[in-house]
Structure formats: C-alpha cells, structure tokens
Protein backbone atom coordinates (compact mmCIF):
# COMPACT_ATOMS: atom_id res chain seq x y z
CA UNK A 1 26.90 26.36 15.01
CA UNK A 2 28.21 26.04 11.59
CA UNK A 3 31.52 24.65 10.20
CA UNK A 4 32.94 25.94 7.11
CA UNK A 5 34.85 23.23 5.37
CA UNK A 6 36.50 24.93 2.86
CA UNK A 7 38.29 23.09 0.23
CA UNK A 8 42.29 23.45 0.45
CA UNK A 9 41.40 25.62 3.53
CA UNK A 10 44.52 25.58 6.19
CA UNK A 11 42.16 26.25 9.25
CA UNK A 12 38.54 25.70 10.71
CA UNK A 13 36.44 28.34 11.07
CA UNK A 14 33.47 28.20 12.80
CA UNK A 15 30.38 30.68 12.58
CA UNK A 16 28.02 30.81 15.59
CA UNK A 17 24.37 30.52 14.24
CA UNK A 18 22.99 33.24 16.83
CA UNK A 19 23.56 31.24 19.97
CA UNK A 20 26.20 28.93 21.72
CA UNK A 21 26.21 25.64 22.73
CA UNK A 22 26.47 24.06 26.44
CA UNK A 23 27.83 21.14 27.56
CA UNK A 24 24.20 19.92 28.44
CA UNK A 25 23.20 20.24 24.94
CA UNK A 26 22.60 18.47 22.33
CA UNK A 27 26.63 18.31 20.29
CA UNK A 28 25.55 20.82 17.50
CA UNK A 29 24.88 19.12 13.40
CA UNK A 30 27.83 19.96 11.69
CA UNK A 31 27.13 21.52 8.35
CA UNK A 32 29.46 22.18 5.52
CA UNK A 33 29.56 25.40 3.67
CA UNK A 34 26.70 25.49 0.68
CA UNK A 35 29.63 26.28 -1.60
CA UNK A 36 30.70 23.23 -4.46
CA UNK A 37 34.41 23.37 -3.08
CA UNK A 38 33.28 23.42 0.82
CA UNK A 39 30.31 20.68 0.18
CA UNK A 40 32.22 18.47 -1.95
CA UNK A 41 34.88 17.96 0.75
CA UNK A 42 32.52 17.02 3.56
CA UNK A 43 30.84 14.02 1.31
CA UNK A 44 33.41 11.41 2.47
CA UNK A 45 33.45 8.01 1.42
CA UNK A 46 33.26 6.51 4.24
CA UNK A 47 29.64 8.55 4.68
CA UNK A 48 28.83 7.10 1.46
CA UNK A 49 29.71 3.48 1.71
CA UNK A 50 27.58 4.06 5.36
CA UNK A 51 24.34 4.79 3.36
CA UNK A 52 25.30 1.82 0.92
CA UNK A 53 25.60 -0.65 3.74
CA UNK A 54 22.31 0.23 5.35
CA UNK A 55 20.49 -0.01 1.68
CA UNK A 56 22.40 -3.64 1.30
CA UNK A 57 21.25 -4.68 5.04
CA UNK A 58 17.15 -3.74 3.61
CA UNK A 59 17.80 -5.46 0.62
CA UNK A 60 19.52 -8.91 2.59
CA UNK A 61 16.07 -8.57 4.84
CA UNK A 62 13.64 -8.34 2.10
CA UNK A 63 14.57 -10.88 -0.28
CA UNK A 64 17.59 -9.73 -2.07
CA UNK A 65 16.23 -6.46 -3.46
CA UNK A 66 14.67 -2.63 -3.09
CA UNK A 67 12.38 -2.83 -6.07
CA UNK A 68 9.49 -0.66 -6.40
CA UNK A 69 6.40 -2.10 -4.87
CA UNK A 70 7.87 -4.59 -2.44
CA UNK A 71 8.48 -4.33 1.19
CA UNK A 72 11.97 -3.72 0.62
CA UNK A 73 11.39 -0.46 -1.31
CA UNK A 74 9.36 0.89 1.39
CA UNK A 75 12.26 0.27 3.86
CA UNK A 76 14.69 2.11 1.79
CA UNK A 77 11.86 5.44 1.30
CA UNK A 78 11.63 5.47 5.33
CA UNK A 79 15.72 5.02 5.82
CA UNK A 80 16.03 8.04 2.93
CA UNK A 81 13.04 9.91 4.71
CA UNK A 82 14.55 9.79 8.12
CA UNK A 83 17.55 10.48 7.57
CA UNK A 84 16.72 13.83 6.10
CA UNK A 85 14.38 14.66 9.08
CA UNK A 86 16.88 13.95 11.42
CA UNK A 87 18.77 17.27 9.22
CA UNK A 88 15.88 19.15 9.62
CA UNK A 89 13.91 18.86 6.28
CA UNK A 90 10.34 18.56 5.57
CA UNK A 91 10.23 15.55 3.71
CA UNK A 92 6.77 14.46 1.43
CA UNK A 93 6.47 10.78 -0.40
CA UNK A 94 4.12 11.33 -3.30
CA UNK A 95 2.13 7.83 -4.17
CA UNK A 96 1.96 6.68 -7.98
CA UNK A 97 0.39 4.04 -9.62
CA UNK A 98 2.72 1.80 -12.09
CA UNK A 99 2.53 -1.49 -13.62
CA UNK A 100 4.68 -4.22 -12.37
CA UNK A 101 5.87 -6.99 -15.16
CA UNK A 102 6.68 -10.77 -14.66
CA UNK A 103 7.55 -12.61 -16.89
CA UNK A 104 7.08 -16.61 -16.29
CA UNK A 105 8.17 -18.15 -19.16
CA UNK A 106 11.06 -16.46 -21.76
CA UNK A 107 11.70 -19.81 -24.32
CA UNK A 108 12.27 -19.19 -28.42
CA UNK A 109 12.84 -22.50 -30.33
CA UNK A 110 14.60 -22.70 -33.66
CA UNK A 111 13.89 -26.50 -35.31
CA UNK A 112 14.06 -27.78 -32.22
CA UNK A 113 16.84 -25.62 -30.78
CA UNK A 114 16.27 -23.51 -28.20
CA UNK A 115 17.90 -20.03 -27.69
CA UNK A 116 18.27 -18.03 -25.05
CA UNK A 117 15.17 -15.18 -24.86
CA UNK A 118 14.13 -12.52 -22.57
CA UNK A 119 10.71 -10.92 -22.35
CA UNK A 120 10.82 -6.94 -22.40
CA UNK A 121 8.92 -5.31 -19.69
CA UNK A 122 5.09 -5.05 -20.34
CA UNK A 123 5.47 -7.01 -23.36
CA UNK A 124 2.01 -8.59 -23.90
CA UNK A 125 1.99 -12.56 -23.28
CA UNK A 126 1.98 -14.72 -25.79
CA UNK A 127 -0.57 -18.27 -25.66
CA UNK A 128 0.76 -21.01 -23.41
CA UNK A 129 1.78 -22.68 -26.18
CA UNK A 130 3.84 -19.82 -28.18
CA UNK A 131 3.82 -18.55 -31.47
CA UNK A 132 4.80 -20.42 -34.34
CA UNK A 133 5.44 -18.37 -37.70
CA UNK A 134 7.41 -17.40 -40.31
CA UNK A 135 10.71 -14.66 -39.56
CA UNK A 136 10.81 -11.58 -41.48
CA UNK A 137 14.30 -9.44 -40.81
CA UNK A 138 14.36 -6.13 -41.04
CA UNK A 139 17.22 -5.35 -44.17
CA UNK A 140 20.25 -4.85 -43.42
CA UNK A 141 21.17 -1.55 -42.39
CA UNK A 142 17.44 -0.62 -41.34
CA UNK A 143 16.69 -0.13 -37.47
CA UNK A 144 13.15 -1.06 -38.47
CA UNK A 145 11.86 2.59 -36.83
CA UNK A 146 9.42 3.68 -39.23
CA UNK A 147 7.13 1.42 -41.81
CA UNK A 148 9.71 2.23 -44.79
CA UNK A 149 12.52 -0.05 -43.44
CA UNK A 150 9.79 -2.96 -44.32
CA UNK A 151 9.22 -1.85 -47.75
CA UNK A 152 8.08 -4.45 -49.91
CA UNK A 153 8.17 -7.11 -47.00
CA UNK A 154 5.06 -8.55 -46.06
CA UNK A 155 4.65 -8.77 -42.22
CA UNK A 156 1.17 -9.80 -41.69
CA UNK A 157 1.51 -13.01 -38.90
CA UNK A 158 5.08 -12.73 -38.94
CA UNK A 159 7.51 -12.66 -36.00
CA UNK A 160 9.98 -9.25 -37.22
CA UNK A 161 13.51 -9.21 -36.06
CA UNK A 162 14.45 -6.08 -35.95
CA UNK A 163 18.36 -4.95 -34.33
CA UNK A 164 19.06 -2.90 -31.31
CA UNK A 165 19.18 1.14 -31.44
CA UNK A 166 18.41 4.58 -33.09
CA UNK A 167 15.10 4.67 -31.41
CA UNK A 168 13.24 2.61 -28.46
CA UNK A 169 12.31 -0.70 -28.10
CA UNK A 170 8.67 0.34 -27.99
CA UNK A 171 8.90 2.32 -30.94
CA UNK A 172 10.14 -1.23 -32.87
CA UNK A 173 7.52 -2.95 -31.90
CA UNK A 174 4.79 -0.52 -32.45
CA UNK A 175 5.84 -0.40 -36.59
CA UNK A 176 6.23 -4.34 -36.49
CA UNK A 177 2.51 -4.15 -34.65
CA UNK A 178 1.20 -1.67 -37.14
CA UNK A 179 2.31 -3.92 -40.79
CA UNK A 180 0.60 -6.71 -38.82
CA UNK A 181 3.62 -8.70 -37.26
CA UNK A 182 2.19 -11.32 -34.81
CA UNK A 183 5.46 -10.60 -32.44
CA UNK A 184 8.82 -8.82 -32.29
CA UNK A 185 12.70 -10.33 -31.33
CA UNK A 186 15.35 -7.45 -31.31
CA UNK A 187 18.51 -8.47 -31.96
CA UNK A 188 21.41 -6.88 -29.28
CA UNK A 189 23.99 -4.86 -31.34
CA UNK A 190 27.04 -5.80 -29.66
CA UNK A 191 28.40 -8.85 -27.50
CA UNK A 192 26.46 -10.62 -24.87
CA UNK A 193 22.51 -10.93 -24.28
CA UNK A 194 19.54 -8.40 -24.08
CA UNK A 195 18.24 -9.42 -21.13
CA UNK A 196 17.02 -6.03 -19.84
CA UNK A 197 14.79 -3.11 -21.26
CA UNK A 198 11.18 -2.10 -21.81
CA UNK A 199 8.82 -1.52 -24.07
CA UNK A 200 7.80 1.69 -22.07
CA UNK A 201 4.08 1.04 -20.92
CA UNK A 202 1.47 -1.09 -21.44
CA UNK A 203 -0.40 1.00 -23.43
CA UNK A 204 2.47 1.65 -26.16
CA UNK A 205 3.36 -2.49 -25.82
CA UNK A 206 1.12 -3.80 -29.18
CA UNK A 207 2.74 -7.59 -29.71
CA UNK A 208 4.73 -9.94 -27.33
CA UNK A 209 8.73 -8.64 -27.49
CA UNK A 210 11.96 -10.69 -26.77
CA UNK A 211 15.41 -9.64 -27.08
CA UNK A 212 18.11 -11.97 -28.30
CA UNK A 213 22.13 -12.04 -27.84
CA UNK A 214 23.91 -10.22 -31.05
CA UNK A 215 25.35 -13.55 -31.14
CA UNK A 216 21.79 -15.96 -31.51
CA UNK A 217 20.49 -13.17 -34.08
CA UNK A 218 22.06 -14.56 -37.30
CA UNK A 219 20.52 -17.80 -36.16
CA UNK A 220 17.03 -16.45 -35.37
CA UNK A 221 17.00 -14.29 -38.81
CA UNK A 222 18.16 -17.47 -40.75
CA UNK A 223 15.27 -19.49 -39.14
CA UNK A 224 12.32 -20.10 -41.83
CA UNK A 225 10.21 -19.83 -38.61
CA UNK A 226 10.67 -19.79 -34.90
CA UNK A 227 8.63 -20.96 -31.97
CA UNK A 228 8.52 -17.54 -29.44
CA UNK A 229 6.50 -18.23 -25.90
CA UNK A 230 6.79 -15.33 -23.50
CA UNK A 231 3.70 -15.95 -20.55
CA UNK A 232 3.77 -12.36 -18.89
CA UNK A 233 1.81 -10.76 -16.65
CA UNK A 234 1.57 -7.07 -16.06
CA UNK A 235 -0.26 -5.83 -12.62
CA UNK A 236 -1.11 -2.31 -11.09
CA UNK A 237 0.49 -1.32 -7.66
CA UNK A 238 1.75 1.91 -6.26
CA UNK A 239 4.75 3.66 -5.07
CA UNK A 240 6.53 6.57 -3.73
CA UNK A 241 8.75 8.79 -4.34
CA UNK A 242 10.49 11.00 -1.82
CA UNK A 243 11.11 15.18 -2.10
CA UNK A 244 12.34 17.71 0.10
CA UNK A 245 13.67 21.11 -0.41
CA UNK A 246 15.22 23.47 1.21
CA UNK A 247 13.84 26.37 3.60
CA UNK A 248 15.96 28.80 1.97
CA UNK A 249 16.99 30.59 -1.01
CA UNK A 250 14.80 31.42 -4.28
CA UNK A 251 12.16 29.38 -5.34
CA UNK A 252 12.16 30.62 -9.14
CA UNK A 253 15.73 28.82 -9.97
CA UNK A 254 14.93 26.31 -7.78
CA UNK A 255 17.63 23.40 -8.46
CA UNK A 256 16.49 20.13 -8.61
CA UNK A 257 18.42 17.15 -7.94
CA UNK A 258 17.68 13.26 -8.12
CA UNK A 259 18.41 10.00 -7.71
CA UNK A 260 16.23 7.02 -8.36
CA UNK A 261 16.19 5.08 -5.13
CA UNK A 262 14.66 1.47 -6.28
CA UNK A 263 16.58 -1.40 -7.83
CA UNK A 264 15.29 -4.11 -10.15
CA UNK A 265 13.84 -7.46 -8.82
CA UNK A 266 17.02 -9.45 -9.42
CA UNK A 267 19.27 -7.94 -6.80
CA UNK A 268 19.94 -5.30 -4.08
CA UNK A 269 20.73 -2.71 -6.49
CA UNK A 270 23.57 -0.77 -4.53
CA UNK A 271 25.57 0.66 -7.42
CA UNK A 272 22.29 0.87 -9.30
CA UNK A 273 21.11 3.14 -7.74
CA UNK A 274 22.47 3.07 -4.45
CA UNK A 275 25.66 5.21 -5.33
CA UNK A 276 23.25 7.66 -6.83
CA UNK A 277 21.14 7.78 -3.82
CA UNK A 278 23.69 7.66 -1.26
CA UNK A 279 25.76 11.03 -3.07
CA UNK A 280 22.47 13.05 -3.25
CA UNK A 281 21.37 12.07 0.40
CA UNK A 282 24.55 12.80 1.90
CA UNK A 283 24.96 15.85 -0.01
CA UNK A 284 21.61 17.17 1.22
CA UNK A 285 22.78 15.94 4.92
CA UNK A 286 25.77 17.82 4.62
CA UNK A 287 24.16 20.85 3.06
CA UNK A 288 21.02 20.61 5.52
CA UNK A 289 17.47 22.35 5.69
CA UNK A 290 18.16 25.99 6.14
CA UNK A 291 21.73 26.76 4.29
CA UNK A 292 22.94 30.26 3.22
CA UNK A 293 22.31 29.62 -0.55
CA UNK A 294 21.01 31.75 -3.48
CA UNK A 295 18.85 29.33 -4.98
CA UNK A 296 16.18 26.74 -3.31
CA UNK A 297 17.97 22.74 -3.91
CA UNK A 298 15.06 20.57 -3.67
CA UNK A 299 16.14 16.78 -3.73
CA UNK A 300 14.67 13.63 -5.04
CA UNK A 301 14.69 10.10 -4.98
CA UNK A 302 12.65 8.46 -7.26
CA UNK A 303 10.37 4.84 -7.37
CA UNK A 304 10.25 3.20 -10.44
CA UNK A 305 12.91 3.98 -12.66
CA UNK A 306 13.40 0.73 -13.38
CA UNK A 307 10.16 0.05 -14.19
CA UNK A 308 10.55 2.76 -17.19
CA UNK A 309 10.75 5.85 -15.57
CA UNK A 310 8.01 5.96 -14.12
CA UNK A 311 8.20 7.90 -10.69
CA UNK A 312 10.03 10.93 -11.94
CA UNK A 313 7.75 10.79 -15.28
CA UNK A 314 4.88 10.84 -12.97
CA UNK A 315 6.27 13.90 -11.32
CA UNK A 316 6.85 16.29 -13.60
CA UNK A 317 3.78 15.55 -15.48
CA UNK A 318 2.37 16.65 -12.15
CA UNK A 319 3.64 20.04 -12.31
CA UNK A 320 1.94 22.86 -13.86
CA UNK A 321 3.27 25.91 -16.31
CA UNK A 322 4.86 27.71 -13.16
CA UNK A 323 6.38 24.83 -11.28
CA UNK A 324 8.10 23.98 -14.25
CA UNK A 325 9.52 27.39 -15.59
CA UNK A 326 11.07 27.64 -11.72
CA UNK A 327 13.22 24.87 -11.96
CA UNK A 328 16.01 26.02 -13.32
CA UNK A 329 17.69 23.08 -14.17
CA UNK A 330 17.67 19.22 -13.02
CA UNK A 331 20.93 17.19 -11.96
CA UNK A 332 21.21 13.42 -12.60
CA UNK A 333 22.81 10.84 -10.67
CA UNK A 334 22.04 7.36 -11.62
CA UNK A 335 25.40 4.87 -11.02
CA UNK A 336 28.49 6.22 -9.97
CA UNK A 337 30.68 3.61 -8.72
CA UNK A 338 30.35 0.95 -11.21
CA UNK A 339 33.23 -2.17 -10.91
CA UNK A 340 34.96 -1.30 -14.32
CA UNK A 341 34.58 1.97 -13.90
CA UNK A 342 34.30 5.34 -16.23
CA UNK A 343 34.12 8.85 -15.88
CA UNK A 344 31.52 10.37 -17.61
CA UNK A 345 29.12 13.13 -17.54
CA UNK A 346 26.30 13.42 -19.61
CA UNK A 347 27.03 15.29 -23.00
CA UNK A 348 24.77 18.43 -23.06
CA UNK A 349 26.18 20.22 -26.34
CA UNK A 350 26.35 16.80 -28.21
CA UNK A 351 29.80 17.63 -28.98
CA UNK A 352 30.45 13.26 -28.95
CA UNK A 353 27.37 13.28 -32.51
CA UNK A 354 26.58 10.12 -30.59
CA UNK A 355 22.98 9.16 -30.48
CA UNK A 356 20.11 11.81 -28.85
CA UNK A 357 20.73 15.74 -30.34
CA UNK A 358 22.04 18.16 -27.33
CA UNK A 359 20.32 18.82 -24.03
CA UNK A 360 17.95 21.69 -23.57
CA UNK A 361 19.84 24.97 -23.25
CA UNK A 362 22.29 25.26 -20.61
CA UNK A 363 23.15 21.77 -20.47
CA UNK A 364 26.26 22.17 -22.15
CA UNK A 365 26.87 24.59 -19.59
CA UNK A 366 26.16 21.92 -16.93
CA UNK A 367 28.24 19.00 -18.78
CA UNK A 368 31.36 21.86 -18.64
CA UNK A 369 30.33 21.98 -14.72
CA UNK A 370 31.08 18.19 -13.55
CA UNK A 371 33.72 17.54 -16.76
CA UNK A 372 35.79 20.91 -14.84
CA UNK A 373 35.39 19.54 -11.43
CA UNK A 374 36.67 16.32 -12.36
CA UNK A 375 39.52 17.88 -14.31
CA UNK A 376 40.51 19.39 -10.92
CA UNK A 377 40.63 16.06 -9.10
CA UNK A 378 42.63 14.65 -11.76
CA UNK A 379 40.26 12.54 -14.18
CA UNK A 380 39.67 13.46 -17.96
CA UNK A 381 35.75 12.94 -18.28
CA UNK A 382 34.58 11.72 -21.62
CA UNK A 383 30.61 12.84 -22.50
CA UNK A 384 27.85 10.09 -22.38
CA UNK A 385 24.48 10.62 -24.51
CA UNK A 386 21.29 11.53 -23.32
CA UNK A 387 20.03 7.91 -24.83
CA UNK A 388 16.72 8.35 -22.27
CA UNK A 389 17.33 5.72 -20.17
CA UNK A 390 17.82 7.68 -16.83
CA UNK A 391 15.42 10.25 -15.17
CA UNK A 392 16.96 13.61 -16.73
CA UNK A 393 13.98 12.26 -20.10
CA UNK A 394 10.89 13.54 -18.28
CA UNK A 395 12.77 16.80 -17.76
CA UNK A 396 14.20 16.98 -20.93
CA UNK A 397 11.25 16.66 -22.78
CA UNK A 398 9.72 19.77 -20.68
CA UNK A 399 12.68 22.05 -21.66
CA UNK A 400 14.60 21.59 -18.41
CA UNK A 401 18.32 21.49 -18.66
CA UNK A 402 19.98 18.84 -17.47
CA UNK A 403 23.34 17.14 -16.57
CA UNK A 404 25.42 14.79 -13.94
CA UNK A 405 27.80 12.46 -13.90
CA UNK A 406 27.45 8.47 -14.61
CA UNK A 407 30.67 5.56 -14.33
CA UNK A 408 28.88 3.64 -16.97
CA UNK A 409 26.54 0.61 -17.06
CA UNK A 410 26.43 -2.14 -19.95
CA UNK A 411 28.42 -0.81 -22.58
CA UNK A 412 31.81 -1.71 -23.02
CA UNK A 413 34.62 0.34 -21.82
CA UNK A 414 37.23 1.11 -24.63
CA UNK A 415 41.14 0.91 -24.81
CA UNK A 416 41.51 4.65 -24.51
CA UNK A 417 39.33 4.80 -21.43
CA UNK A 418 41.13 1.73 -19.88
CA UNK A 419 44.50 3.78 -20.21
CA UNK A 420 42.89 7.02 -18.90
CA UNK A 421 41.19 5.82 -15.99
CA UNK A 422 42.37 2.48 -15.71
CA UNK A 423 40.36 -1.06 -15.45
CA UNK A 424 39.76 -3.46 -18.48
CA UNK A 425 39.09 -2.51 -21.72
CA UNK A 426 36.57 -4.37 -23.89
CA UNK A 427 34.38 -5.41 -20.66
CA UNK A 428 31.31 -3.21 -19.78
CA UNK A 429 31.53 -1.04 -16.92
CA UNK A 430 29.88 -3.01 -14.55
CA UNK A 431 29.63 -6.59 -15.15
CA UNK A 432 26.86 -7.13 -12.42
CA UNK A 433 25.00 -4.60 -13.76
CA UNK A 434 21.11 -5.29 -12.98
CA UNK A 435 22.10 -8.75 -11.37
CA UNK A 436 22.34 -10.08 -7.57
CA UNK A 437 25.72 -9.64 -7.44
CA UNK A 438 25.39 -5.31 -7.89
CA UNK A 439 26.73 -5.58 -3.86
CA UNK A 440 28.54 -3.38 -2.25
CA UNK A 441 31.40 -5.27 -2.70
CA UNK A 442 31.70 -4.72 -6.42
CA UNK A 443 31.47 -1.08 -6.27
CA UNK A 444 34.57 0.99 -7.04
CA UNK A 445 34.77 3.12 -3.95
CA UNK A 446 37.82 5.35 -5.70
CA UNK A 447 35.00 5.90 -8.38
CA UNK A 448 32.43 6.61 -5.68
CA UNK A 449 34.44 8.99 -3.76
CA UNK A 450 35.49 10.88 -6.79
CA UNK A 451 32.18 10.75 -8.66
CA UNK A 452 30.17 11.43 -5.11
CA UNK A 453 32.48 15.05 -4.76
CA UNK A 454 31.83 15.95 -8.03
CA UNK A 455 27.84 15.46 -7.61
CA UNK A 456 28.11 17.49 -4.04
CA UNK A 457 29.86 20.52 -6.06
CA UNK A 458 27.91 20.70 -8.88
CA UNK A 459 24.58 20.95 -6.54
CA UNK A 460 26.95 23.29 -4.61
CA UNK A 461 27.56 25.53 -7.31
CA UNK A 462 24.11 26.06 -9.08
CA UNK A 463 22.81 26.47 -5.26
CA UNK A 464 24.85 29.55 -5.26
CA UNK A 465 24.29 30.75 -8.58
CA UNK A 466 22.77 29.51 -12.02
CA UNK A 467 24.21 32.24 -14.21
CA UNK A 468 27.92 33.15 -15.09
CA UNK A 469 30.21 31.27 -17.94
CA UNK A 470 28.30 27.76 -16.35
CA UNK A 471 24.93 29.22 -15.88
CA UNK A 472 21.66 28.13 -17.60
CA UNK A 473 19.07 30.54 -18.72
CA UNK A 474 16.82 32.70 -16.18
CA UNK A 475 13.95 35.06 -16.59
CA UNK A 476 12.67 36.13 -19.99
CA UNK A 477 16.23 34.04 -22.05
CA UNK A 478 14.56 30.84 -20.25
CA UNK A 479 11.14 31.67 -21.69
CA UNK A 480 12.46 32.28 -24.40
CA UNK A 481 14.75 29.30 -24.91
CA UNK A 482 12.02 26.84 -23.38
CA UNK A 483 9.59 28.09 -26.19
CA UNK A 484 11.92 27.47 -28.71
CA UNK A 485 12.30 23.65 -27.65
C-alpha cells in the first residue's frame, strides 16, 4: 500500500500496490509520493530530530564523537545501514584507506610570548624542540599562491606567513616549501582563530603549518623570529562509506545524493553533519527502495570528510568513464540547521563573483531549484560559493553538476541576513561549529525543518525529471558540456 502525500492536498489517497493488507499482517511502510512537493511534506521534523538523537546517543557512548576510524563511526554506518534495510534497500559500505592526524603539541613563541597556534591536518611535525628562525611575510596584498608574491624575498630557512584565502592551505605551503621556507603560519582573514583546516594529504603537506587568529598575525609578522613547535603524527586506518540506490527508474541520469556522515574528533558532530545525514536518510526512508520515479536516486553518506574529503574523493575516483557520464548530477547536504542560522544554497552560475568560478553546467539550474523551493516556504536564499570545502569538489572536478542547500558554518552572518532570516548579525552561523558543544541542542530545528523539505524536493524533483527550465544536460549536450570542462 502506498500513501500519496501530496503537498496542499485536501484528502488522502491511497493506491493499493497489487494486494491488500490483513489484520494479521504486518501494518504496511508508508511511503510518500516520489514527487518534490509530496516527499518534502512527509520529512517531518520530528523524523529528523529522531535520527539526530540516535547519532547524539552513539556519539555520548563512544567518547563524545562519530569521527572516521573510531568505534563511534562504525556505530553511526550500521544505524544509517539499517535503517535503510529496514525500507527495503540494498545497502553496500565501501572500505578506504585515509590518514588520521594528531596533533600533540600546537605552541608558537614570540620573545618569550606565546600565541595561540593550531597545527593543520597532516602538517609534517616539527623537532621536539621547534623551529627557531627568522619571519618572512608575504607583502601586503599577496595571498602568497604562486612564487611571484615572494619576489625579491629570500625564504630559504624562514618561517613564511602567508594570510588566509584565494587558494588552499596546501597550495600556501607548497610555494613557501618550494623557495625553501623551513615552515608556514597562515594568518586567519577575519575575527577569531584558525583552528581548523588541512593541508589536503600527506603527500601535498611539504613543511610543518599553523594557523594563527587575524588578530595574533600583526604580532607574528612583526616578530624578527618566532619559535613554531607542532609534534604531529599522521597514521593509516580505514573507513566506510555507505551507498544504496534505488531498484527503479533509469540508471543513465542516475541522481546522486550525499551527506557526509562522520564528525571531527572534538565533538558529536550533529549539525555537522548530522542534519545533513539525517535529511538524506529520511528522505530515502520516505521515498523507499522501489518508488515510481523516472530517474535511479542513489544515496550516500560519506567517511572522512573531515579528514579532507576523503571518502567521497575516494569514490568517484573509483568510477570509470561510464559510471561517471550516468550521473546526472550530485546534490549536497553538509549542515543545515546551524544555531545562527542562514539560508543558502550553493551558487552554481556564480552570479555572487565570490570566490570559485560557476559550477559545471546545470548547476545554476540546480541553485534556481532549492533558491525556488525556499522562496515558496517563505525564505529569500542568498548563494554560497563552491570554496571546496564540502563533498560536491570530487564531483565538480569530474564535470558533474552540482548543488544543495547549506545554513552556514564559520563565517559571519551579515546585517542584511540577520533582518531577512533573523538571528545575530556579525556572529558566524554556528558558534559551536567543529566543537563539543555541535549538540542537538544548538541546532535550529525551524532551520532544519525548512532546510530538510527543501533537500527532500529537490531529490524529489530531479528523481522525476532532469530536464525542463531546471534540468541539467543529458545525452550528447552532457558529452558535450563535460568535454568542454
């Protein structure tokens, strides 16, 4: 039996699946209809919150977190994995190898002074004692990128401070590695500390790396030299990550759609990524194994994200030439109910000229999707770039359209989002943001109902069709446009 729960709809309707139920059977699954407006209704928030309580309980049990690699990961693939058997799906967790980073001592002296410092993930360690030399700075107005922002510096032994942004951390430290700089400190470029972000892998990490407040950076770049000790170790373990598809529709535009399931070592992780997580699992609960839908929706939940995308990197690199050219586009869904919330969805056309160029083709067409949807429930979306910190890169990089919908992590929120969507202006969207207090008690369940609709409709919609005014390309205009990029 099948329930059609039809947005706006004034009745019930139900469809008999070929057979009818007994009172000495089992009470039949209740489906929603694979249409955006019929799923979207039937992910509740109280459905939500119910996944987010169970991934909170794991994390309480197995000291305080879900990260990838520890015991409490593994709980949260087999809570994931049986809940979408018990819909009916075929479910497959495909191991990995990564590198797990620790980092056991983070100090940076200045004459004495100490200042706050925090070791970038796989950034190589430094002797027991430190490193003691001079400070070059990049000049001002260089993002120290490429070998000409050094021009005429000498960097040979040096420790190069270098400021946040334009390109990645890694990419910093590999130019400050290749003029001969004996270490790296990036400077944050706006309030508070930089006390999260990675170098990439341990093959691209050349020198050891801190990150320093915006704050401490005039300090450290006024410093003749500076003491910088960072003792890290960087191991090899495995992990999973989790996949299931449906039985029907067509496998060449299949749509993808993911979450990443772990959360870092310093807390449970339940907005990040537990919001994420929780909206794509209950969507695919809702939608189930076998619905009436045009296209295949295959969903994922990946390991490692925080450990620099690793389990979703790992996973399309897996796929070959035909694999990829069948998915026709992936959907993203990586914190949507942080405490300050915003309403964002990722900015496919680059219409904001902020950052990373436009999506792949069709992901302005995707971005038009979720800002439309939440239009209709009453919330003007602004865009947010594709800055490559979320598991849309790997895709990306392939030629794979992308898009979702994101309430914001460390940046700041601004006065004209504050009056749009209410909260507090000049305060980052969520304060607890890779801490122990991400809880479920600091997520913004008006956020996470709104945010987990919108991510059941837009899987919804492309399940039914990827073409039309919101479609992406298919057949010989996605060969096309993929050999272009």
């Amino acid at each position: 039996m099948r329930i059609s729960l039809l947005a706006g709809s004034a009745v019930t309707v139900l469809i008999l699946a070929g057979c009818s139920s007994t009172s000495d059977e089992e009470p039949a699954r209740v489906f929603a209809t694979p249409d955006g407006p019929g799923l979207s209704a039937a992910v509740t928030e109280d459905a939500l919150v119910g996944h987010l309580q169970e991934l909170e309980t794991i994390a309480a049990a197995h000291d305080g977190n879900r990260a990838a690699g520890t015991a409490g990961y593994d709980a949260s693939v087999d809570y994931v994995v049986s809940q979408l058997e018990s819909a009916g799906f075929e479910v497959t967790t495909p191991e990995f190898e990564f590198e797990t980073f620790e980092a056991q001592t983070q100090t940076l002296s200045l004459a004495g002074t100490e200042i706050p410092v925090f070791a970038l993930s796989y950034s190589p360690t430094t002797p027991a004692e430190g490193i003691t030399a001079r400070v070059v700075g990049a000049p001002a107005g260089a993002d120290g990128c490429e070998a000409a922002d050094y021009a005429g510096l000498d960097l040979a032994g040096a420790v190069a401070v270098v400021p946040r942004g334009v390109c990645p951390f890694g990419a910093k430290q590999t130019v400050a590695a290749e003029l001969g700089a004996a270490a790296t400190i990036i400077v944050n470029n706006e309030p508070g500390p930089l006390d999260s972000g990675t170098l990439g892998d341990p093959e691209t990490a050349k020198i050891p790396t801190g990150g320093v407040s915006q704050e401490d950076g005039a300090a450290v770049l006024a410093a003749p030299e500076v003491t910088l000790t960072l003792v890290t170790t960087t191991d090899t373990t495995t992990s999973r990550n989790i996949i299931a598809q449906t039985t029907t529709g067509s496998t060449e535009n299949v749509v993808v759609a993911g979450a990443h399931l772990d959360s870092v070592p310093e807390g449970p992780g339940i907005n990040d990524n537990g919001t994420g997580t929780s909206a794509v699992l209950e969507t695919a609960l809702q939608m189930g194994s076998a619905p009436e839908v045009t296209n295949a929706v295959r969903f994922a939940f990946w390991g490692a994200e925080e450990d620099g995308l690793v389990g979703s990197t790992k996973y399309v690199e897996g796929l070959s030439d035909d694999d990829k050219r069948n998915i026709a586009l992936y959907l993203n869904f990586d914190m949507i109910g942080s405490h300050n919330a915003g309403y964002l969805a990722y900015d496919g056309d680059d219409s904001d000229k902020v950052g990373e160029p436009a999506g792949p083709a069709g992901s302005d067409a995707i971005e038009r999707t979720f800002v439309e949807r939440l239009a209709a429930d009453g919330v003007a979306a602004d865009g947010t770039d594709f800055d490559g910190r979320s598991d849309y890169g790997p895709f990306i990089e392939v030629g794979i359209p992308a898009g979702g919908v994101f309430s914001g992590a460390d940046e700041n929120k601004t006065t004209e989002q504050a009056a749009k969507w209410g909260g507090t202006a000049d305060q980052t969207f969520d304060e607890n943001y890779h801490t122990d207090q991400d809880t479920l008690a600091n997520v913004d369940r008006a956020a996470l109902a709104k945010n987990g609709a919108a991510v059941a409709y837009g899987i919804g919609v492309y399940a039914q069709s990827v073409e039309g005014p919101n479609g992406v390309p298919v057949g010989a205009a996605r060969e096309a446009a993929r050999a272009e990029g």
